[in-house]
PDB file of N, CA and C in Angstrom:
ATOM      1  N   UNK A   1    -152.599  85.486 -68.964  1.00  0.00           N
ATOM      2  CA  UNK A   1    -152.168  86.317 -70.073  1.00  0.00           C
ATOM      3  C   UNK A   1    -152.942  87.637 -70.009  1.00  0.00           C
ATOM      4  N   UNK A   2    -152.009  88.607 -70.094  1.00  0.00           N
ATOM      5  CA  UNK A   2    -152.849  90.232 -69.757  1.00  0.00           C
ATOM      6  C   UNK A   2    -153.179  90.618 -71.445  1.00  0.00           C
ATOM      7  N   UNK A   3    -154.265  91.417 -71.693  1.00  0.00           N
ATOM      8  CA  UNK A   3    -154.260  91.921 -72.908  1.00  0.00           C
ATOM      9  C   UNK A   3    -153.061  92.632 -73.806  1.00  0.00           C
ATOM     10  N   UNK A   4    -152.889  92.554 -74.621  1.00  0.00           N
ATOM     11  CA  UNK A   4    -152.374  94.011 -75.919  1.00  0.00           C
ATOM     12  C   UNK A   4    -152.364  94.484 -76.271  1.00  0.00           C
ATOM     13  N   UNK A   5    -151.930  95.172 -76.968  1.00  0.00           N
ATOM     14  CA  UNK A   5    -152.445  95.917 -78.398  1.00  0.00           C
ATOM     15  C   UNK A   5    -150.744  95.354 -79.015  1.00  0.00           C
ATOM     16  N   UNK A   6    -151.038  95.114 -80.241  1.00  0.00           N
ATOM     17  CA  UNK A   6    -150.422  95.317 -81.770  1.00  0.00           C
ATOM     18  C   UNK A   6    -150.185  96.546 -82.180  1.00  0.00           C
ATOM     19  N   UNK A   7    -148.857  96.717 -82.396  1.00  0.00           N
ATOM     20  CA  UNK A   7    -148.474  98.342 -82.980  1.00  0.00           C
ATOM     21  C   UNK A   7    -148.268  98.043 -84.353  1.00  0.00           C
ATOM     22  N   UNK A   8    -148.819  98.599 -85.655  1.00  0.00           N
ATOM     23  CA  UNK A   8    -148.486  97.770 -86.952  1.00  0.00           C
ATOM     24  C   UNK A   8    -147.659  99.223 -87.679  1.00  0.00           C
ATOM     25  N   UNK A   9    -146.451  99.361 -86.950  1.00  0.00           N
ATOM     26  CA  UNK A   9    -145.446 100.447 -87.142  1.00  0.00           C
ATOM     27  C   UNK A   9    -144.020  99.673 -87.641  1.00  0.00           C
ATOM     28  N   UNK A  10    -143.284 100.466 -88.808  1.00  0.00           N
ATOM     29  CA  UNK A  10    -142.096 100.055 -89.286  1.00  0.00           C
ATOM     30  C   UNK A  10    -141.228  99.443 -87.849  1.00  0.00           C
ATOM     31  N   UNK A  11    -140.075  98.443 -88.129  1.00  0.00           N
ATOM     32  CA  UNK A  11    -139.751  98.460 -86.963  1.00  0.00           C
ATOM     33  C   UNK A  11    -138.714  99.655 -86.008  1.00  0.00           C
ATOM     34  N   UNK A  12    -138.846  99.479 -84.630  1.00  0.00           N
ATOM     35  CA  UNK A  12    -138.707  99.722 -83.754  1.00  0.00           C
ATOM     36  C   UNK A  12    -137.715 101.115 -84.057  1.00  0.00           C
ATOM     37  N   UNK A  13    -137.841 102.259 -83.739  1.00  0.00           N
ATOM     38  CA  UNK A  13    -136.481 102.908 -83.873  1.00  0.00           C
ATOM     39  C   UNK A  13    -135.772 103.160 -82.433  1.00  0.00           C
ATOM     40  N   UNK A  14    -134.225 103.838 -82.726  1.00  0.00           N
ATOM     41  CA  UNK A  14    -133.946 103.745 -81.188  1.00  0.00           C
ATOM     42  C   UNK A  14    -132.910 102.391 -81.007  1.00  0.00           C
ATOM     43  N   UNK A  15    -132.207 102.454 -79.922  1.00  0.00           N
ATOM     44  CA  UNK A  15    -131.006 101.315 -79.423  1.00  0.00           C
ATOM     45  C   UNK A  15    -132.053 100.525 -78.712  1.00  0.00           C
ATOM     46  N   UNK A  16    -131.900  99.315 -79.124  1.00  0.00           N
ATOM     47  CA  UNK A  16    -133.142  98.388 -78.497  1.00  0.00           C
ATOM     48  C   UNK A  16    -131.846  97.177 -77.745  1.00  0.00           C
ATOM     49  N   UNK A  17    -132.092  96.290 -76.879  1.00  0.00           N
ATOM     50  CA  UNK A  17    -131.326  95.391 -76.257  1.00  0.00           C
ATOM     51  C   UNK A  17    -132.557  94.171 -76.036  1.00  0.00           C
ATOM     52  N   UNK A  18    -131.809  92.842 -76.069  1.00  0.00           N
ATOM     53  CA  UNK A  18    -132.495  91.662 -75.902  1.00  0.00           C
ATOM     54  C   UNK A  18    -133.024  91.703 -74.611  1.00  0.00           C
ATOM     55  N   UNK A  19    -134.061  91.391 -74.464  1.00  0.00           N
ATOM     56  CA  UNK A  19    -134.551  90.851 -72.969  1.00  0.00           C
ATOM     57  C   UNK A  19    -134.432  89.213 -72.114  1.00  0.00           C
ATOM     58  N   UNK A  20    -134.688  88.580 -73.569  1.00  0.00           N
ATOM     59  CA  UNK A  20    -134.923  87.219 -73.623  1.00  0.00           C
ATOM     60  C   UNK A  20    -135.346  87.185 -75.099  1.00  0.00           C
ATOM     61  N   UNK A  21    -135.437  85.199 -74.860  1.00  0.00           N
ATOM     62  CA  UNK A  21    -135.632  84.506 -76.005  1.00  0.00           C
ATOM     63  C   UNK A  21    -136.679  83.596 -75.676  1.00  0.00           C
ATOM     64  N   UNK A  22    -137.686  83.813 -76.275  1.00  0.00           N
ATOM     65  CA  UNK A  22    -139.050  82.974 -76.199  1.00  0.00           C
ATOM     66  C   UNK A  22    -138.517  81.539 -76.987  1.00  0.00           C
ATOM     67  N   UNK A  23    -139.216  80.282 -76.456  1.00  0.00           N
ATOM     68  CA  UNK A  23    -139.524  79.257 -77.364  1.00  0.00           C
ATOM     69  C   UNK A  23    -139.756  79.293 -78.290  1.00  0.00           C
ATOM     70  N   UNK A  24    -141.334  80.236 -78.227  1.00  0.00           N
ATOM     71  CA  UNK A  24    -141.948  79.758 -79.203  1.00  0.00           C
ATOM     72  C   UNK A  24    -141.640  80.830 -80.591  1.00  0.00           C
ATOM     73  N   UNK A  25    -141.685  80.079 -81.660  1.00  0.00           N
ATOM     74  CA  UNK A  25    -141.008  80.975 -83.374  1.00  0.00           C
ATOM     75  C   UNK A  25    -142.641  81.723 -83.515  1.00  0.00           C
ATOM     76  N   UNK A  26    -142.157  82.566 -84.349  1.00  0.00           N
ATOM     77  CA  UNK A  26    -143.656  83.759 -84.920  1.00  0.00           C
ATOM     78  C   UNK A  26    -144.476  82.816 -85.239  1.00  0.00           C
ATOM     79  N   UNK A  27    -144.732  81.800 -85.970  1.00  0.00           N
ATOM     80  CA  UNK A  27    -145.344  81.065 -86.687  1.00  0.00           C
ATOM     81  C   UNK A  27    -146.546  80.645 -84.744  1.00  0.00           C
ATOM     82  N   UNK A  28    -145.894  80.165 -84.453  1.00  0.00           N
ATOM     83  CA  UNK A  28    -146.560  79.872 -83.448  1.00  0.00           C
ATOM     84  C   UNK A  28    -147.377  80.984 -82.539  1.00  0.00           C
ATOM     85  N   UNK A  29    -146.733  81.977 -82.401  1.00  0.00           N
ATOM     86  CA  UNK A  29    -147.088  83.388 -81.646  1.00  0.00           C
ATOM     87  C   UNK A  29    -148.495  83.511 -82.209  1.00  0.00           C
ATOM     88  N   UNK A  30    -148.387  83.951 -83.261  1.00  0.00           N
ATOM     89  CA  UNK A  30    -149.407  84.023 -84.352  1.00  0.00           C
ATOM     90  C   UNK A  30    -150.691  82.822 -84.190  1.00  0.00           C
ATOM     91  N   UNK A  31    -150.561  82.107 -84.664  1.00  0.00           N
ATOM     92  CA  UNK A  31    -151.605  81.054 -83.910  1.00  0.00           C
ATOM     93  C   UNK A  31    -151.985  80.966 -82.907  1.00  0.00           C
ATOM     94  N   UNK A  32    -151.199  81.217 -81.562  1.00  0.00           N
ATOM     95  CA  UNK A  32    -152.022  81.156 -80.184  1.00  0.00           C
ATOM     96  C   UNK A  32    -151.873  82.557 -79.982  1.00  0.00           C
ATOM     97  N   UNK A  33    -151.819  83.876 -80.261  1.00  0.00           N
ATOM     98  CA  UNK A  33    -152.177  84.908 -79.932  1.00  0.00           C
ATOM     99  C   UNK A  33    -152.300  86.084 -80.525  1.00  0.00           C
ATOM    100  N   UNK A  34    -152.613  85.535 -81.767  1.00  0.00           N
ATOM    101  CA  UNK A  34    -152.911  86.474 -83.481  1.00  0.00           C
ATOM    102  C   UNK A  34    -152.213  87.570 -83.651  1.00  0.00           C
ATOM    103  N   UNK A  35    -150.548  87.276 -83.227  1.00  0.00           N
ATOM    104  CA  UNK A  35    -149.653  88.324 -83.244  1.00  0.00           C
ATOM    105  C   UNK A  35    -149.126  87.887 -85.233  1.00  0.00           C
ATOM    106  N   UNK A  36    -149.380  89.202 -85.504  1.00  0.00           N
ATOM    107  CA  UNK A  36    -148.925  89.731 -86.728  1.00  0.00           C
ATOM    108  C   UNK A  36    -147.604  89.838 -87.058  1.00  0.00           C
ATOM    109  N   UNK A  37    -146.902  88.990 -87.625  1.00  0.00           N
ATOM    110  CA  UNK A  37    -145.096  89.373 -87.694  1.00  0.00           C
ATOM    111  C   UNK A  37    -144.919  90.168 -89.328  1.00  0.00           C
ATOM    112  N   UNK A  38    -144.504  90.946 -89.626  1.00  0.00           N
ATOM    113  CA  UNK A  38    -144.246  91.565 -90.733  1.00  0.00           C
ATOM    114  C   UNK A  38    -142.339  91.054 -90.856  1.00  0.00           C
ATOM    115  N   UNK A  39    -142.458  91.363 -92.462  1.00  0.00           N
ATOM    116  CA  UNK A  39    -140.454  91.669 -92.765  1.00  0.00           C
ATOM    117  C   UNK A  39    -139.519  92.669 -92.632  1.00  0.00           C
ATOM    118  N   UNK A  40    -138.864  92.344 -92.103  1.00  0.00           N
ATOM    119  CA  UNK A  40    -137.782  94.024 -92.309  1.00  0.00           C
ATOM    120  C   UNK A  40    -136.463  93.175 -92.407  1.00  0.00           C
ATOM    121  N   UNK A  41    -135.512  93.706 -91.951  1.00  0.00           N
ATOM    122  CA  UNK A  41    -133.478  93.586 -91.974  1.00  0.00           C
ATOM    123  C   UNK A  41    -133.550  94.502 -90.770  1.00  0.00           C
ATOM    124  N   UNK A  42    -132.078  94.599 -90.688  1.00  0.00           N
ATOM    125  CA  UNK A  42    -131.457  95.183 -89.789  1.00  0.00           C
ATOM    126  C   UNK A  42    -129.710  94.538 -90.019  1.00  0.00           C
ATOM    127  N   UNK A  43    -128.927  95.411 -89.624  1.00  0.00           N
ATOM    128  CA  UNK A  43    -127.320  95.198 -89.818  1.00  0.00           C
ATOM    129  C   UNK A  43    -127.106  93.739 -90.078  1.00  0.00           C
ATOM    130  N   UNK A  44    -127.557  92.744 -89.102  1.00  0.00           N
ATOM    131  CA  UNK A  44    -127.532  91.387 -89.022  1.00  0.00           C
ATOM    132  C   UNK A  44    -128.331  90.290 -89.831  1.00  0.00           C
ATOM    133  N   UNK A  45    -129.045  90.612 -90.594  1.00  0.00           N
ATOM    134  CA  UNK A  45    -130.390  89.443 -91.182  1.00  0.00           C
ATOM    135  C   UNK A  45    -131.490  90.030 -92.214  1.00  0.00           C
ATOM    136  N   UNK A  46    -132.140  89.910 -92.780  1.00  0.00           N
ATOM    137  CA  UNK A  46    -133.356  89.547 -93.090  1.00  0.00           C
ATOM    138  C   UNK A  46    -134.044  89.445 -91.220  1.00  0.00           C
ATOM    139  N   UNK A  47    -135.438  89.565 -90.893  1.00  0.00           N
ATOM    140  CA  UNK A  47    -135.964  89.189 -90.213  1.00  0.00           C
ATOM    141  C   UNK A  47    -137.335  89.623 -90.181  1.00  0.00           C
ATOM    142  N   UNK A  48    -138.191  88.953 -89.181  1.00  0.00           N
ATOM    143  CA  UNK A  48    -139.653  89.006 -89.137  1.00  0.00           C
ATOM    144  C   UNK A  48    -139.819  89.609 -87.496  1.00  0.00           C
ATOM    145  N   UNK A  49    -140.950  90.564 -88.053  1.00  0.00           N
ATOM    146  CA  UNK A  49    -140.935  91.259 -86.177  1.00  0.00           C
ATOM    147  C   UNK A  49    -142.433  91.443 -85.902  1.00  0.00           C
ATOM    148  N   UNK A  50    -142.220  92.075 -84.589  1.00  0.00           N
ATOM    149  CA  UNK A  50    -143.992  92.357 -84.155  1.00  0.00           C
ATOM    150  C   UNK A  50    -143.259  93.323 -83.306  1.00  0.00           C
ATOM    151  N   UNK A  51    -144.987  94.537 -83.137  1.00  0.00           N
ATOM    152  CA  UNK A  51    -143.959  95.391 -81.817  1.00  0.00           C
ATOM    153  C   UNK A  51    -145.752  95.451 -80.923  1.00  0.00           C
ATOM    154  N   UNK A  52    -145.676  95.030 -79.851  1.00  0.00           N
ATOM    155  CA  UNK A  52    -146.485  95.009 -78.709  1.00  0.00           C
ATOM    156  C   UNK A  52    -146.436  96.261 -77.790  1.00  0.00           C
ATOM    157  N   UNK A  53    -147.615  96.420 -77.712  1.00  0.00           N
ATOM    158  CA  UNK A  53    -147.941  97.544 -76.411  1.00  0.00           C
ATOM    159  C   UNK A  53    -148.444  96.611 -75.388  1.00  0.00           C
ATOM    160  N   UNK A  54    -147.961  96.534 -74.082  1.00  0.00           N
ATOM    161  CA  UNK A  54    -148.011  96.315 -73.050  1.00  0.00           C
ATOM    162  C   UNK A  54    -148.977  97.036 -72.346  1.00  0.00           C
ATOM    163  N   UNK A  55    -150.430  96.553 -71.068  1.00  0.00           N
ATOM    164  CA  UNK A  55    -151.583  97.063 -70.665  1.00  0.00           C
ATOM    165  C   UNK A  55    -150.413  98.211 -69.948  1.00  0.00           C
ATOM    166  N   UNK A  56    -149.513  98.697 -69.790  1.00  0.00           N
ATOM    167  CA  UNK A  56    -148.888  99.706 -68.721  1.00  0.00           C
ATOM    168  C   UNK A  56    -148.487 100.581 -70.175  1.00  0.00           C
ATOM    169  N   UNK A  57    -148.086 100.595 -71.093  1.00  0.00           N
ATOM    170  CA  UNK A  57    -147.877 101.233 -72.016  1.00  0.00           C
ATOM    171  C   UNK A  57    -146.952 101.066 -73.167  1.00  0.00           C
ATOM    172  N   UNK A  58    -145.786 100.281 -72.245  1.00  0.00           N
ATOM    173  CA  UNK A  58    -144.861  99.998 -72.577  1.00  0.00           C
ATOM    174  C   UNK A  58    -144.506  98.925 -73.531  1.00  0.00           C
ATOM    175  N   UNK A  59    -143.550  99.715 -74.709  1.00  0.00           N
ATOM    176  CA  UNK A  59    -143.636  98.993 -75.799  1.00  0.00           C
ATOM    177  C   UNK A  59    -142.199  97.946 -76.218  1.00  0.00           C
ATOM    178  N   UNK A  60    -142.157  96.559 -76.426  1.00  0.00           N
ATOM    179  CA  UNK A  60    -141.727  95.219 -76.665  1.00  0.00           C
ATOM    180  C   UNK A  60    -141.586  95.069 -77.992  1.00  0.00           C
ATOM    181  N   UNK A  61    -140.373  95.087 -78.553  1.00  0.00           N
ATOM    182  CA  UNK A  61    -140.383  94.110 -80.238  1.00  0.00           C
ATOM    183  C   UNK A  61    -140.330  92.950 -80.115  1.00  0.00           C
ATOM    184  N   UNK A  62    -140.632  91.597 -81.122  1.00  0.00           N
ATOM    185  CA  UNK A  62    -140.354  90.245 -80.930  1.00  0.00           C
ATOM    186  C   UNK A  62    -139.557  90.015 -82.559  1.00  0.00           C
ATOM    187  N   UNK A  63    -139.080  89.626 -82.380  1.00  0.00           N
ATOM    188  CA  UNK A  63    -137.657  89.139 -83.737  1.00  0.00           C
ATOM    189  C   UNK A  63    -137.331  87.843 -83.713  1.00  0.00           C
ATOM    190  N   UNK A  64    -137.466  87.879 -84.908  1.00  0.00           N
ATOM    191  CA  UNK A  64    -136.729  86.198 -85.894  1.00  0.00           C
ATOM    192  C   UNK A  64    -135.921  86.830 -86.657  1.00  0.00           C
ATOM    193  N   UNK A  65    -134.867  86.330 -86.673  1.00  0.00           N
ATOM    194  CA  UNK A  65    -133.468  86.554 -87.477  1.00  0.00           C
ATOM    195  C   UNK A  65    -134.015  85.191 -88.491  1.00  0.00           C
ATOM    196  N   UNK A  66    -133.904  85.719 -89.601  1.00  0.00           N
ATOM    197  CA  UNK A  66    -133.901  84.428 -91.142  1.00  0.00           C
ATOM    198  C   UNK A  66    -132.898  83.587 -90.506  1.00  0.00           C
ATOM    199  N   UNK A  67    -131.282  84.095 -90.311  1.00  0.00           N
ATOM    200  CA  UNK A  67    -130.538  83.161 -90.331  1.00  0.00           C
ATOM    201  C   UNK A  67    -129.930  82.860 -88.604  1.00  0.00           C
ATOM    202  N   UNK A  68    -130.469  82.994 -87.995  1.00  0.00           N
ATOM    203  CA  UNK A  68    -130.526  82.740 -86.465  1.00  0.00           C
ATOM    204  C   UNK A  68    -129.707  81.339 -86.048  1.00  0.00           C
ATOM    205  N   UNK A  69    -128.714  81.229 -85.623  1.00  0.00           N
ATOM    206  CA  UNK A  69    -128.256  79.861 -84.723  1.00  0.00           C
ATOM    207  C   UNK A  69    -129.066  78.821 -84.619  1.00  0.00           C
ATOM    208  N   UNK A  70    -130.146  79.767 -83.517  1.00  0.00           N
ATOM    209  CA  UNK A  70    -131.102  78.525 -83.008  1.00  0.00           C
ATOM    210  C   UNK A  70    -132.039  79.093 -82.780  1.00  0.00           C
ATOM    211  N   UNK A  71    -133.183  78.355 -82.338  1.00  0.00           N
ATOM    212  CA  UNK A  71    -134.651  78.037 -81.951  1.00  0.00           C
ATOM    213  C   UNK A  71    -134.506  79.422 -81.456  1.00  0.00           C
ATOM    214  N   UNK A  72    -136.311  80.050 -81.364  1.00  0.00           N
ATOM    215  CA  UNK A  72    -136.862  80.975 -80.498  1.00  0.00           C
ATOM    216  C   UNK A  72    -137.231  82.102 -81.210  1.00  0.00           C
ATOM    217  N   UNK A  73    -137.680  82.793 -80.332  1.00  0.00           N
ATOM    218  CA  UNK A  73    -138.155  84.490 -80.879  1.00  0.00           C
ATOM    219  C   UNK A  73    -137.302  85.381 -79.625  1.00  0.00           C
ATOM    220  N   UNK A  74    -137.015  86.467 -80.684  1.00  0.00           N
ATOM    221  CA  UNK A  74    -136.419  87.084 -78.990  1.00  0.00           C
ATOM    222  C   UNK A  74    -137.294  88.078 -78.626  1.00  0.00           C
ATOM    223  N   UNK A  75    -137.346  88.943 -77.900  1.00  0.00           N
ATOM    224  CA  UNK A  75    -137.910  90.024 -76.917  1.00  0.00           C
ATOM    225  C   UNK A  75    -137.184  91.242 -77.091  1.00  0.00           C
ATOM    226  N   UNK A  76    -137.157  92.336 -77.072  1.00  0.00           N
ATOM    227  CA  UNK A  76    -136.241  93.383 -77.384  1.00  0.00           C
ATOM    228  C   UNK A  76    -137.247  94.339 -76.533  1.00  0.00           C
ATOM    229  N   UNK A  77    -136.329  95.295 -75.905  1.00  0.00           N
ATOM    230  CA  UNK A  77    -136.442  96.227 -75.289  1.00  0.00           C
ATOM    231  C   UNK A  77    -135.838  97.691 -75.542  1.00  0.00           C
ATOM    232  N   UNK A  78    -135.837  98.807 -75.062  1.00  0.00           N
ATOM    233  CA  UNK A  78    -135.501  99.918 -75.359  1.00  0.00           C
ATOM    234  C   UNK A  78    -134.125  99.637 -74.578  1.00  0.00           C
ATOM    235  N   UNK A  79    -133.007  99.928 -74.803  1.00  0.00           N
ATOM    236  CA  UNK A  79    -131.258  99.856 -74.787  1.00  0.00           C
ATOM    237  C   UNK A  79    -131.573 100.922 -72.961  1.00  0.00           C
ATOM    238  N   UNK A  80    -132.004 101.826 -72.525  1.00  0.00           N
ATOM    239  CA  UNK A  80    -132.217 102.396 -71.301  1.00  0.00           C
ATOM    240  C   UNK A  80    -133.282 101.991 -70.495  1.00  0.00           C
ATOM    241  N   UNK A  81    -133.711 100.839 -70.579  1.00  0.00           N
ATOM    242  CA  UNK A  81    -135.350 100.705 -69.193  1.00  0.00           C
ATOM    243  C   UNK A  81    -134.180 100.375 -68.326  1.00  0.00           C
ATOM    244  N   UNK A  82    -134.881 100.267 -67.120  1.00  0.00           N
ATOM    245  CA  UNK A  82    -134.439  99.601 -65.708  1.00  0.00           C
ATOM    246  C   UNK A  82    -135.546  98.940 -65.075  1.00  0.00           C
ATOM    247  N   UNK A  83    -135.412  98.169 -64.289  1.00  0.00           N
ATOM    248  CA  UNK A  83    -136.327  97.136 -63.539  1.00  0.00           C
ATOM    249  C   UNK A  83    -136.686  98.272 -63.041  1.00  0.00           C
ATOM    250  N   UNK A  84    -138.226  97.840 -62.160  1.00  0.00           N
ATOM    251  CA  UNK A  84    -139.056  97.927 -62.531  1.00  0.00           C
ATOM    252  C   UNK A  84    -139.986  98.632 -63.635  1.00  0.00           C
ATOM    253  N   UNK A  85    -138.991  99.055 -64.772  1.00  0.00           N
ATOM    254  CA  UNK A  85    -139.978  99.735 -65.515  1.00  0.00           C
ATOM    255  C   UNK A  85    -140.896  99.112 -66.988  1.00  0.00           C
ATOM    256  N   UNK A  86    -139.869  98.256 -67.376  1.00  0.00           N
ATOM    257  CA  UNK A  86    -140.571  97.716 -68.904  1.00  0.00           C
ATOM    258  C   UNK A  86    -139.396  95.890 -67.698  1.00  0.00           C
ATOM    259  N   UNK A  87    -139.875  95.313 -66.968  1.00  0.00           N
ATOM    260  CA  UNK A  87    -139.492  94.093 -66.717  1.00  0.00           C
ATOM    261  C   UNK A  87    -139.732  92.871 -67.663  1.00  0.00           C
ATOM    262  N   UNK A  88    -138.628  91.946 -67.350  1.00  0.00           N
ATOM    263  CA  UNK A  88    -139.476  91.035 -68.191  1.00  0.00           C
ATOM    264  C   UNK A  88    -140.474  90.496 -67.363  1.00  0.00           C
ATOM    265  N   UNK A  89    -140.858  89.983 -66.365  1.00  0.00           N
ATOM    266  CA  UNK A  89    -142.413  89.550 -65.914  1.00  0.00           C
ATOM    267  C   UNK A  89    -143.398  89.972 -66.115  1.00  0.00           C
ATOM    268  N   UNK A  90    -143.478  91.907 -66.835  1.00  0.00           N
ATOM    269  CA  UNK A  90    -144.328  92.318 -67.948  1.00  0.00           C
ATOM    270  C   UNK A  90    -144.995  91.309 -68.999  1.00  0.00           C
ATOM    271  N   UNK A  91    -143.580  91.070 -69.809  1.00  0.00           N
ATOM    272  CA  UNK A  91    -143.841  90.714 -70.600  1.00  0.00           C
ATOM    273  C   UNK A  91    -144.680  89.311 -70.773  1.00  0.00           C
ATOM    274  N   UNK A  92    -143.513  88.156 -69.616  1.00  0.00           N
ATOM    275  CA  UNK A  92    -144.223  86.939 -69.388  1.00  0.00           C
ATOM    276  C   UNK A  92    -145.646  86.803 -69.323  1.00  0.00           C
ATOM    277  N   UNK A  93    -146.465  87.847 -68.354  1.00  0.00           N
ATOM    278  CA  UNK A  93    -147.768  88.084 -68.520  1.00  0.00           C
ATOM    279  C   UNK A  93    -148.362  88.159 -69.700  1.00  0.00           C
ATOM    280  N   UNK A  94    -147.875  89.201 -70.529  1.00  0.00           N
ATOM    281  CA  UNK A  94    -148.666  89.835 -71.640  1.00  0.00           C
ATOM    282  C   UNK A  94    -148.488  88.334 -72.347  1.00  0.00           C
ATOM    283  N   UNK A  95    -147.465  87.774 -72.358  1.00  0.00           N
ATOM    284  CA  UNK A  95    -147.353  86.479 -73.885  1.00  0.00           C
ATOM    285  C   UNK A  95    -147.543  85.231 -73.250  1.00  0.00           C
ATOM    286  N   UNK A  96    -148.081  85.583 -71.530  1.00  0.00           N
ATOM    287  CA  UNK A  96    -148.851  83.730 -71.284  1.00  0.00           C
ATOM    288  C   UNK A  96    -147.440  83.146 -71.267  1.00  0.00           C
ATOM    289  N   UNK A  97    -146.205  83.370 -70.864  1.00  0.00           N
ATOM    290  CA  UNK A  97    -145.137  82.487 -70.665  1.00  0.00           C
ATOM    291  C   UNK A  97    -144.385  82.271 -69.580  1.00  0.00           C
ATOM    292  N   UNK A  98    -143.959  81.627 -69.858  1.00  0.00           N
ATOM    293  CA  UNK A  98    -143.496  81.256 -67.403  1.00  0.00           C
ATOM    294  C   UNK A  98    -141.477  81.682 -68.133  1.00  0.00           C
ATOM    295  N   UNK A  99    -140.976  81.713 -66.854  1.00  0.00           N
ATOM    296  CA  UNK A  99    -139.658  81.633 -67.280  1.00  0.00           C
ATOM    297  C   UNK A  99    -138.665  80.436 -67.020  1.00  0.00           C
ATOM    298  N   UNK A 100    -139.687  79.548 -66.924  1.00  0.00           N
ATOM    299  CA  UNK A 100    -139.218  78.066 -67.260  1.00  0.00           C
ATOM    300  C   UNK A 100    -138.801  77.799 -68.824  1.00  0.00           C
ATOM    301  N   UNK A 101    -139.979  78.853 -69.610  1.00  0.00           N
ATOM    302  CA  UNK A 101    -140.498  78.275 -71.364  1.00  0.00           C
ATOM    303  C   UNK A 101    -139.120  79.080 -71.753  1.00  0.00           C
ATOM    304  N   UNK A 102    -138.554  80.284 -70.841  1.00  0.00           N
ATOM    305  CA  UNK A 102    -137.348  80.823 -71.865  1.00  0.00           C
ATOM    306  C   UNK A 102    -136.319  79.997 -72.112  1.00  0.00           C
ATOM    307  N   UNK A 103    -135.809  80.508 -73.149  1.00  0.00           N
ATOM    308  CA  UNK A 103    -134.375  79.551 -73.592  1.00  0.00           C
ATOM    309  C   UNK A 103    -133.098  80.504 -73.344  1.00  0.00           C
ATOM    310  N   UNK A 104    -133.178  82.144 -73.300  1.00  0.00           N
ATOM    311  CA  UNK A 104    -132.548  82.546 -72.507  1.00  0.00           C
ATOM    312  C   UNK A 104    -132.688  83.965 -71.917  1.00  0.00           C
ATOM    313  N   UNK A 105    -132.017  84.103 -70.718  1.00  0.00           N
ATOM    314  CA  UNK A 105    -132.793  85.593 -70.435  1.00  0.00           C
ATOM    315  C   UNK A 105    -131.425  86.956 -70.214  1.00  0.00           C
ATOM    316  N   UNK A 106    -131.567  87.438 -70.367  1.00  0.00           N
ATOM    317  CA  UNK A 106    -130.631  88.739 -69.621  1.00  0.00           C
ATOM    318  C   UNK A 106    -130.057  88.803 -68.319  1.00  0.00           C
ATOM    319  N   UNK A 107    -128.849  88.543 -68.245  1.00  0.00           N
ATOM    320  CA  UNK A 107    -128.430  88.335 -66.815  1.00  0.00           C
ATOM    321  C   UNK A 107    -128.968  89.368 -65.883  1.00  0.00           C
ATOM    322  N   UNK A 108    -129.085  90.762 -66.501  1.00  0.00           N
ATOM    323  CA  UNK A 108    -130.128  91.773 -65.279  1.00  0.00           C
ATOM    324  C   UNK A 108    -131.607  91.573 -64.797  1.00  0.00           C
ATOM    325  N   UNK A 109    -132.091  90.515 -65.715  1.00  0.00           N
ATOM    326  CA  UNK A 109    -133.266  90.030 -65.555  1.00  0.00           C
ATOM    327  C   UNK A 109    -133.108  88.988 -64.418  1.00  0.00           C
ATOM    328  N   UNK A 110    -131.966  88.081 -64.087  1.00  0.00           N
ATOM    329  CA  UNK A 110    -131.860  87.032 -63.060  1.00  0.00           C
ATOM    330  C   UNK A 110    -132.776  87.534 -61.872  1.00  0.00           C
ATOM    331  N   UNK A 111    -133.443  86.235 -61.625  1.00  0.00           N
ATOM    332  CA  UNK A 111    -134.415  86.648 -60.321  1.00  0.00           C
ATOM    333  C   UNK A 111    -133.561  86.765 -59.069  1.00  0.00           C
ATOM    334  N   UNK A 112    -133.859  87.883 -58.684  1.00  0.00           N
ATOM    335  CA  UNK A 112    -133.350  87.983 -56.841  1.00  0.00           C
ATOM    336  C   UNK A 112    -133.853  87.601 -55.743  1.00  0.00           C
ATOM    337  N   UNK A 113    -132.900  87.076 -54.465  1.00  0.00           N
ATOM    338  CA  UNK A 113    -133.593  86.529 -53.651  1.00  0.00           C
ATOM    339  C   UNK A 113    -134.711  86.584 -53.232  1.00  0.00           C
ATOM    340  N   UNK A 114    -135.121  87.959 -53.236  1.00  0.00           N
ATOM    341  CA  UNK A 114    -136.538  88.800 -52.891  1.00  0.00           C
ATOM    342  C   UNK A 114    -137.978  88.172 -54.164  1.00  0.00           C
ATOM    343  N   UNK A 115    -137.295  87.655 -54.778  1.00  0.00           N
ATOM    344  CA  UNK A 115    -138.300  86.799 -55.964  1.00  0.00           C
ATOM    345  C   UNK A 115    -138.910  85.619 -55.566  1.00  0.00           C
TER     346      UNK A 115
END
């Protein structure tokens, strides 16, 4: 697990896109890595977020939708990165998670043969 920083900023502005969906819910984040989730909404929900700085700079929201389908936290990204720039294996680092633990990922994220 690489260090952080915690950004304790309204959430995210800007077209953001999913990266993935972590296992683990805020409740848990928070306990094994004293990530802070605050409340906001957005078009879709009520929800609880965090926004992470990454040791490269690069900045990650994590979201719980109140009324969500199912299990997880998701990952959100800025709507324009491209591999290699904000990846998810960034992230896996920064939050200690393999991509076994995801429940789902971004088909541009699929690992390539070269992986």
């Amino acid at each position: 697990m690489a260090a952080f920083r915690q950004l304790f900023v309204e959430w995210l502005p800007g077209d953001m896109r999913a990266l993935c969906v972590l296992r683990r819910e805020p409740p848990e984040l928070t306990r094994d890595l004293g990530i802070v989730f605050d409340d906001s909404y957005d078009n879709l929900d009520m929800l609880r977020y965090a926004v992470i700085e990454a040791p490269s700079g690069r900045i990650f929201g994590l979201v719980r939708h109140r009324g969500a389908p199912g299990p997880g936290t998701q990952v959100l990204v800025e709507l324009g990165y491209r591999r290699p720039e904000c990846g998810l294996d960034e992230v896996l680092v920064v939050l200690g998670e393999s991509r076994d633990e995801l429940l789902w990922t971004h088909p541009d994220e699929a690992p390539t043969d070269s992986e």
